[in-house]
PDB file of N, CA and C in Angstrom:
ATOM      1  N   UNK A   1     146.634  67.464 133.631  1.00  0.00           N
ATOM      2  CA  UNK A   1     147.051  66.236 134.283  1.00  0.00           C
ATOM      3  C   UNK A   1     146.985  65.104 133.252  1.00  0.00           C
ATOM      4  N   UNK A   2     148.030  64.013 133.494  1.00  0.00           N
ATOM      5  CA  UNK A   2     148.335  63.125 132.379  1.00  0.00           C
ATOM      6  C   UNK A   2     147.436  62.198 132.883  1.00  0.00           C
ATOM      7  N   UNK A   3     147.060  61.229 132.085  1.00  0.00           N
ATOM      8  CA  UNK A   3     146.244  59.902 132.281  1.00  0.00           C
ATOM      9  C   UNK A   3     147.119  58.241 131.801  1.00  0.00           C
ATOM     10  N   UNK A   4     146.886  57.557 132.110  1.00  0.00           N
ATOM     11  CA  UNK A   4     146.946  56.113 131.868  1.00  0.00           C
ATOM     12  C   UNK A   4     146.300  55.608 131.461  1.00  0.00           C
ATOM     13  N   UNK A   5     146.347  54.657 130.554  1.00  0.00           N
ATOM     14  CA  UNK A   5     145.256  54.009 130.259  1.00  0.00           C
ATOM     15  C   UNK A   5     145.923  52.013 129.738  1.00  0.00           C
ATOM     16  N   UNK A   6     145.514  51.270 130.311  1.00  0.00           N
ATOM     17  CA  UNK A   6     145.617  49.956 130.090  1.00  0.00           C
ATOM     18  C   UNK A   6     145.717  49.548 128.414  1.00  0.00           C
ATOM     19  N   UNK A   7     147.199  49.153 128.202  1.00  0.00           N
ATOM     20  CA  UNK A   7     147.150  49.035 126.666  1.00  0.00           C
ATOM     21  C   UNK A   7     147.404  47.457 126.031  1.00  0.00           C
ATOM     22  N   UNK A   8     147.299  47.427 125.086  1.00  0.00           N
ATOM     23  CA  UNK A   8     147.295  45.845 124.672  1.00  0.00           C
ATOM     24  C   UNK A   8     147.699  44.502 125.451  1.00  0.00           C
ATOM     25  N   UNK A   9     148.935  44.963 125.912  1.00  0.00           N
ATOM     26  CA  UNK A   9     149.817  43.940 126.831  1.00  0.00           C
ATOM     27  C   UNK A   9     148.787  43.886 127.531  1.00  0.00           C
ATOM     28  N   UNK A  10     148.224  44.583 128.485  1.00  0.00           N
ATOM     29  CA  UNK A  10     147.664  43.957 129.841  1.00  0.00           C
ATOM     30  C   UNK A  10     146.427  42.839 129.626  1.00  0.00           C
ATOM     31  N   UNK A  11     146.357  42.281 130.682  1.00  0.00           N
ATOM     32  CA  UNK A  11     145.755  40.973 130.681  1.00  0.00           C
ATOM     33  C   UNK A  11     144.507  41.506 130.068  1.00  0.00           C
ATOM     34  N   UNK A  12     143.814  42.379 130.447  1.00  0.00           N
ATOM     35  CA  UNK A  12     142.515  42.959 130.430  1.00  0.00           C
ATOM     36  C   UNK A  12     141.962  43.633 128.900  1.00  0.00           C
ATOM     37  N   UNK A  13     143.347  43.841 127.973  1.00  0.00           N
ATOM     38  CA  UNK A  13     142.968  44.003 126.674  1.00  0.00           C
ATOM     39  C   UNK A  13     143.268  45.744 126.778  1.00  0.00           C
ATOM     40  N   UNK A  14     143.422  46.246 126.185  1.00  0.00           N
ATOM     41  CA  UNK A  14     143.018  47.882 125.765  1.00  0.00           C
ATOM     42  C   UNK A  14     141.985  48.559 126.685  1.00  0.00           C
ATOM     43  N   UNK A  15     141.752  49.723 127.196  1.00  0.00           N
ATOM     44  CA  UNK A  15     141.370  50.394 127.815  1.00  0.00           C
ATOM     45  C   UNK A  15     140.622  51.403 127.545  1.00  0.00           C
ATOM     46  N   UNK A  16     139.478  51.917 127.513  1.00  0.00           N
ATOM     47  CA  UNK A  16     139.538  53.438 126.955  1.00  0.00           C
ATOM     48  C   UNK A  16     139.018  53.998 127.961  1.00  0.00           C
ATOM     49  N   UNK A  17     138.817  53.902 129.479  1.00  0.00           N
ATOM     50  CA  UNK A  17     138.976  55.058 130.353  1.00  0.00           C
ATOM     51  C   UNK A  17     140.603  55.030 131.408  1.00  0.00           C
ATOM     52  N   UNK A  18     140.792  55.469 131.990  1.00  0.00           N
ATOM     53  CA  UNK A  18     142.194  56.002 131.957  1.00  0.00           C
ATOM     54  C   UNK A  18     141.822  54.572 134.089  1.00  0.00           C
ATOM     55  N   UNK A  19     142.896  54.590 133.809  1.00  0.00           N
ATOM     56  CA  UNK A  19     143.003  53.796 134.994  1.00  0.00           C
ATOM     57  C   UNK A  19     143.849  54.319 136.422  1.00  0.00           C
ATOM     58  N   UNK A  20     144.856  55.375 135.830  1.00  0.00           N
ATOM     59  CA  UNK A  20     145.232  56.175 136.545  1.00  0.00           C
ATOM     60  C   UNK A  20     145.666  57.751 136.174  1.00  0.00           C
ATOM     61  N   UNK A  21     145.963  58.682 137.266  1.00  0.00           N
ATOM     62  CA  UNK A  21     146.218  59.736 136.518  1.00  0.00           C
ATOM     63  C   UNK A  21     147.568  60.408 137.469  1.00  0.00           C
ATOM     64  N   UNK A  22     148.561  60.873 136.381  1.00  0.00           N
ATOM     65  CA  UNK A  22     149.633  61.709 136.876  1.00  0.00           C
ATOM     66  C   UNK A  22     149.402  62.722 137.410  1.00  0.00           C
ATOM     67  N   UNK A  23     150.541  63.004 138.870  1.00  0.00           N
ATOM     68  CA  UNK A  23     150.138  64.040 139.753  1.00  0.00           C
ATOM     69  C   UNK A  23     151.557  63.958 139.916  1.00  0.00           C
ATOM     70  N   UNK A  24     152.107  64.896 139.366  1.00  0.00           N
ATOM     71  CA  UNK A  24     153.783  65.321 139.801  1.00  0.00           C
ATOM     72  C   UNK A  24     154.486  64.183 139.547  1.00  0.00           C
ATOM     73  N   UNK A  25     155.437  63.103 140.250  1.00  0.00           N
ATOM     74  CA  UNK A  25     155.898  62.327 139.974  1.00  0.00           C
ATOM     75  C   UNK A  25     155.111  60.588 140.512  1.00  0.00           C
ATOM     76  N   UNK A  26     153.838  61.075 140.651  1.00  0.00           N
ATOM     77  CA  UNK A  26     153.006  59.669 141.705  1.00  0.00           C
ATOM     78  C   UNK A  26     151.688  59.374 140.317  1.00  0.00           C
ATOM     79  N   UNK A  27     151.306  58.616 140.580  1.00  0.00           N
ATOM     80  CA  UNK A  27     150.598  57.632 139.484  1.00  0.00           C
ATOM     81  C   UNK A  27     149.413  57.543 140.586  1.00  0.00           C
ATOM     82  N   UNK A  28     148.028  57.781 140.633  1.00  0.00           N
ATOM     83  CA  UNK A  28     147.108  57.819 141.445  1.00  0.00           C
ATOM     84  C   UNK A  28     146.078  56.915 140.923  1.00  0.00           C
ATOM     85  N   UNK A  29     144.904  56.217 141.871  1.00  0.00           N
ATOM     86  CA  UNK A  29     144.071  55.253 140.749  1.00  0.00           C
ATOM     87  C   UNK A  29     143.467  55.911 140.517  1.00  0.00           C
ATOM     88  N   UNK A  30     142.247  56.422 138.850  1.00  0.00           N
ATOM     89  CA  UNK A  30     141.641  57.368 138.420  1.00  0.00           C
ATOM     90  C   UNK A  30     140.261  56.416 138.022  1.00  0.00           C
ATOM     91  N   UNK A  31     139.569  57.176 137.819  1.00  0.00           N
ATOM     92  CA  UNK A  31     138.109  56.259 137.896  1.00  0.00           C
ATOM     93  C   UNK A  31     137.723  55.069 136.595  1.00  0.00           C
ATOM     94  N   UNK A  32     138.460  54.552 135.995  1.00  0.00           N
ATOM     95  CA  UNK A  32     138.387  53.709 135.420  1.00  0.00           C
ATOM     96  C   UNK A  32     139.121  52.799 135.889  1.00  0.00           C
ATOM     97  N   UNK A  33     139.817  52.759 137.299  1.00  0.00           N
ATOM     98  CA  UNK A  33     140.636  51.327 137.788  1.00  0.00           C
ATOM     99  C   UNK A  33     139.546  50.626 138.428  1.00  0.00           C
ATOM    100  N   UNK A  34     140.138  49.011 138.500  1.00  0.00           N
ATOM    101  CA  UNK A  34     138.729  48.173 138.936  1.00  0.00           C
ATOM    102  C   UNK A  34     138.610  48.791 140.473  1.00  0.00           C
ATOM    103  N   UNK A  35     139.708  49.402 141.308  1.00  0.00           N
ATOM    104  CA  UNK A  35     139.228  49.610 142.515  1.00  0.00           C
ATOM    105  C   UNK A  35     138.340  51.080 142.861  1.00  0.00           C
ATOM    106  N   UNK A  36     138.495  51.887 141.492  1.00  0.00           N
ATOM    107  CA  UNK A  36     137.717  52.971 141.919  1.00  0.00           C
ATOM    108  C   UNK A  36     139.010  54.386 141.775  1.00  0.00           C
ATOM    109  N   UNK A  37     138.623  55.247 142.324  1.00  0.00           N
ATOM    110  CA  UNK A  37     139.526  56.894 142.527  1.00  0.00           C
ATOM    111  C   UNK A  37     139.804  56.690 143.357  1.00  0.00           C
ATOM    112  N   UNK A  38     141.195  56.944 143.925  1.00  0.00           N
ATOM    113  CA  UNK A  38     141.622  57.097 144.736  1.00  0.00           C
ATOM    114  C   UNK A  38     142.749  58.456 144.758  1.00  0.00           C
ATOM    115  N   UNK A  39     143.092  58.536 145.926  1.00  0.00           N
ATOM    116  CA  UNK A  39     144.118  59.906 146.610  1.00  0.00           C
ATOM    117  C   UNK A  39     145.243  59.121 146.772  1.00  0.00           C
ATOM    118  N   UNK A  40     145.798  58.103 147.129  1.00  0.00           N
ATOM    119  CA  UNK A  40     146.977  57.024 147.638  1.00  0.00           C
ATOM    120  C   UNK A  40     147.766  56.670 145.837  1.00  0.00           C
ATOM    121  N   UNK A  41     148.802  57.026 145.945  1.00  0.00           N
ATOM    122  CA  UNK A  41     149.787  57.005 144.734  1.00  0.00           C
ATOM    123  C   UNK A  41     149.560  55.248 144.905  1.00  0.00           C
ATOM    124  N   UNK A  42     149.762  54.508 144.199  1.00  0.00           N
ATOM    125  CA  UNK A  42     149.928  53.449 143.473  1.00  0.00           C
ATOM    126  C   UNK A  42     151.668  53.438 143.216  1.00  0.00           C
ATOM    127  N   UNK A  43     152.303  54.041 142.083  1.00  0.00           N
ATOM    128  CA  UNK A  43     153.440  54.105 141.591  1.00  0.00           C
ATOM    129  C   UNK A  43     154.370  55.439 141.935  1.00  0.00           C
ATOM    130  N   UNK A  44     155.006  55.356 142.278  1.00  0.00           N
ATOM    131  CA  UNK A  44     156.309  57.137 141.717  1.00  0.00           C
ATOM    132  C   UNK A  44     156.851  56.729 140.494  1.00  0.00           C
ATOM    133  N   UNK A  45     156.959  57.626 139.781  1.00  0.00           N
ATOM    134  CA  UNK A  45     157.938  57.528 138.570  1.00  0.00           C
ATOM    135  C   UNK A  45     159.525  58.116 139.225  1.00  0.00           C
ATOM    136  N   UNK A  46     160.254  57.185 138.639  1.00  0.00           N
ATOM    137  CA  UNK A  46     161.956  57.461 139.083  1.00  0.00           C
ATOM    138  C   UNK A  46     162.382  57.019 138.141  1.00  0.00           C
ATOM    139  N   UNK A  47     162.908  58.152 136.870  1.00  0.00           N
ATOM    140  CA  UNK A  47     163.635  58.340 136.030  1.00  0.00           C
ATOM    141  C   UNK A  47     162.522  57.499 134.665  1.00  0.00           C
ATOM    142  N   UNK A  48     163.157  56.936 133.862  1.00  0.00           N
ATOM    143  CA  UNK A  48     161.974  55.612 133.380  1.00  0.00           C
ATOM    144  C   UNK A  48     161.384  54.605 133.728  1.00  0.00           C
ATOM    145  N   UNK A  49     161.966  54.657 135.275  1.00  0.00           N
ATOM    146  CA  UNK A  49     160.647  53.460 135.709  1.00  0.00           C
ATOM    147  C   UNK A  49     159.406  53.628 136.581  1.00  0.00           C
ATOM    148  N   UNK A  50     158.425  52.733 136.633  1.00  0.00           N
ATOM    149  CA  UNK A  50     157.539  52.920 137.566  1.00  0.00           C
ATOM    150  C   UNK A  50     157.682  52.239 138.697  1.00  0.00           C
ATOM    151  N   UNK A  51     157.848  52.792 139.822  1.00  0.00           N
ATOM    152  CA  UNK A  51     157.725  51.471 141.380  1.00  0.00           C
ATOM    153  C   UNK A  51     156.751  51.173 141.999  1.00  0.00           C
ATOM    154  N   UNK A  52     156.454  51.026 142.976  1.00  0.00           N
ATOM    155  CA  UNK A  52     155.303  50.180 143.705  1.00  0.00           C
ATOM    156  C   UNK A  52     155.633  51.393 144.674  1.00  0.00           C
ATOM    157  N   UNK A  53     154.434  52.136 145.251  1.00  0.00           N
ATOM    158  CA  UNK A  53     154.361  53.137 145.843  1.00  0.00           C
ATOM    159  C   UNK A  53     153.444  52.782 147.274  1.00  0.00           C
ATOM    160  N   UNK A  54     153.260  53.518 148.640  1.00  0.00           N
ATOM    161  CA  UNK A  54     152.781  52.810 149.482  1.00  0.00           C
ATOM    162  C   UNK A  54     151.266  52.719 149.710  1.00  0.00           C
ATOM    163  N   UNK A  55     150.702  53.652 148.580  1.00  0.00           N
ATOM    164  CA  UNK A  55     149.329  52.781 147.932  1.00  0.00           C
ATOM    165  C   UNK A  55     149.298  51.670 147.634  1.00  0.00           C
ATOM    166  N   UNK A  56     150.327  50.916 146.884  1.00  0.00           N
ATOM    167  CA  UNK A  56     149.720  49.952 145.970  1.00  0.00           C
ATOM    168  C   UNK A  56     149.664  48.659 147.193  1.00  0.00           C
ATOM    169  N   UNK A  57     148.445  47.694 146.722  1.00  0.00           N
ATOM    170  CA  UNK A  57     148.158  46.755 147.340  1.00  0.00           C
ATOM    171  C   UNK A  57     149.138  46.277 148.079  1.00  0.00           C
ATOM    172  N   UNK A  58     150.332  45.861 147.731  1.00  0.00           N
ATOM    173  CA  UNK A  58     151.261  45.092 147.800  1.00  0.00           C
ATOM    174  C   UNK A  58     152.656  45.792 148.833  1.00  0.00           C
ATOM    175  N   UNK A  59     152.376  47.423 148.644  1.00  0.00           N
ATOM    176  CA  UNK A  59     153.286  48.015 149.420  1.00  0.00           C
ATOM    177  C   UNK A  59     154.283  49.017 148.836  1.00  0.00           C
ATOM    178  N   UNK A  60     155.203  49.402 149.193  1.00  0.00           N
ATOM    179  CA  UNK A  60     156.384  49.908 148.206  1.00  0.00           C
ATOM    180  C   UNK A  60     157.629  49.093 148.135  1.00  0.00           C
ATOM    181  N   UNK A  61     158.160  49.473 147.228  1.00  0.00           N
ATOM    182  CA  UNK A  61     158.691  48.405 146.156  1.00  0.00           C
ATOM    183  C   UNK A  61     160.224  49.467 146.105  1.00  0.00           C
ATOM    184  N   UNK A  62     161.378  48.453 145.688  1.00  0.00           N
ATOM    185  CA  UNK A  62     162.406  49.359 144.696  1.00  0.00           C
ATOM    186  C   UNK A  62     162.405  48.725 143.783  1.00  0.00           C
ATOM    187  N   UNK A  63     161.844  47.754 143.415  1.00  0.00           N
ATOM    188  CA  UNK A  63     161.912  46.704 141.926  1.00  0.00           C
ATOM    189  C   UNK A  63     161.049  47.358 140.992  1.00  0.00           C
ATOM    190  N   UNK A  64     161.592  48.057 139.980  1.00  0.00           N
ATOM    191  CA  UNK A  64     160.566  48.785 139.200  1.00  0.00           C
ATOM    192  C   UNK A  64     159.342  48.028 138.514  1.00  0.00           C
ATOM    193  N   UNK A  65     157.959  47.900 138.016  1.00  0.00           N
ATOM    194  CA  UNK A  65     156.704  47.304 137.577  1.00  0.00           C
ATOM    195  C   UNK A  65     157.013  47.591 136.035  1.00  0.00           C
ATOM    196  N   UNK A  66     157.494  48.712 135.708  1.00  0.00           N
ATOM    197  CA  UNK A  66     157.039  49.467 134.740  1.00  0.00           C
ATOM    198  C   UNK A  66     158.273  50.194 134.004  1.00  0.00           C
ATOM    199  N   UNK A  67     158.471  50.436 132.877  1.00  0.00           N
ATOM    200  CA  UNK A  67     159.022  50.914 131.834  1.00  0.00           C
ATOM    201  C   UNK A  67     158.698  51.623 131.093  1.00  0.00           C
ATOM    202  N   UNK A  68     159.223  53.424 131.203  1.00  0.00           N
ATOM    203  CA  UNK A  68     158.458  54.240 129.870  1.00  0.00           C
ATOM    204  C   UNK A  68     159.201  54.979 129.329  1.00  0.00           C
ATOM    205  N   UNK A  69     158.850  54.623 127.503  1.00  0.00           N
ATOM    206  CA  UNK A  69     159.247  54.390 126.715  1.00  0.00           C
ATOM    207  C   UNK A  69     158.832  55.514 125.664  1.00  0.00           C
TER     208      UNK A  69
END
């Protein structure tokens, strides 16, 4: 399983425990996010982008967050 980890850009500086972790095409929070582990996707990946999934705080989204590169 793939990991995430918070990199320069983010407000918070560099990362070195993983903040989320890949599970098929869903982005899950992994125990280095400020809210903890969770089971509730955060993001789907669709194609190169990331969206707002109906984990994330805010809801689901079609406006992609994220770009990968």
């Amino acid at each position: 399983m793939s990991r995430v980890y918070p990199d320069y850009g983010h407000p918070q500086g560099i990362g070195s425990t993983p903040w989320f972790r890949i599970s098929g095409a869903k982005l899950l929070p992994d125990y280095g996010h400020p809210q903890g582990i969770g089971s509730t996707p955060w993001f789907r990946i669709s194609g190169a982008k990331l969206l707002p999934d109906y984990g994330h705080p805010q809801g689901i989204g079609s406006t992609p967050w994220f770009r990968i590169s």
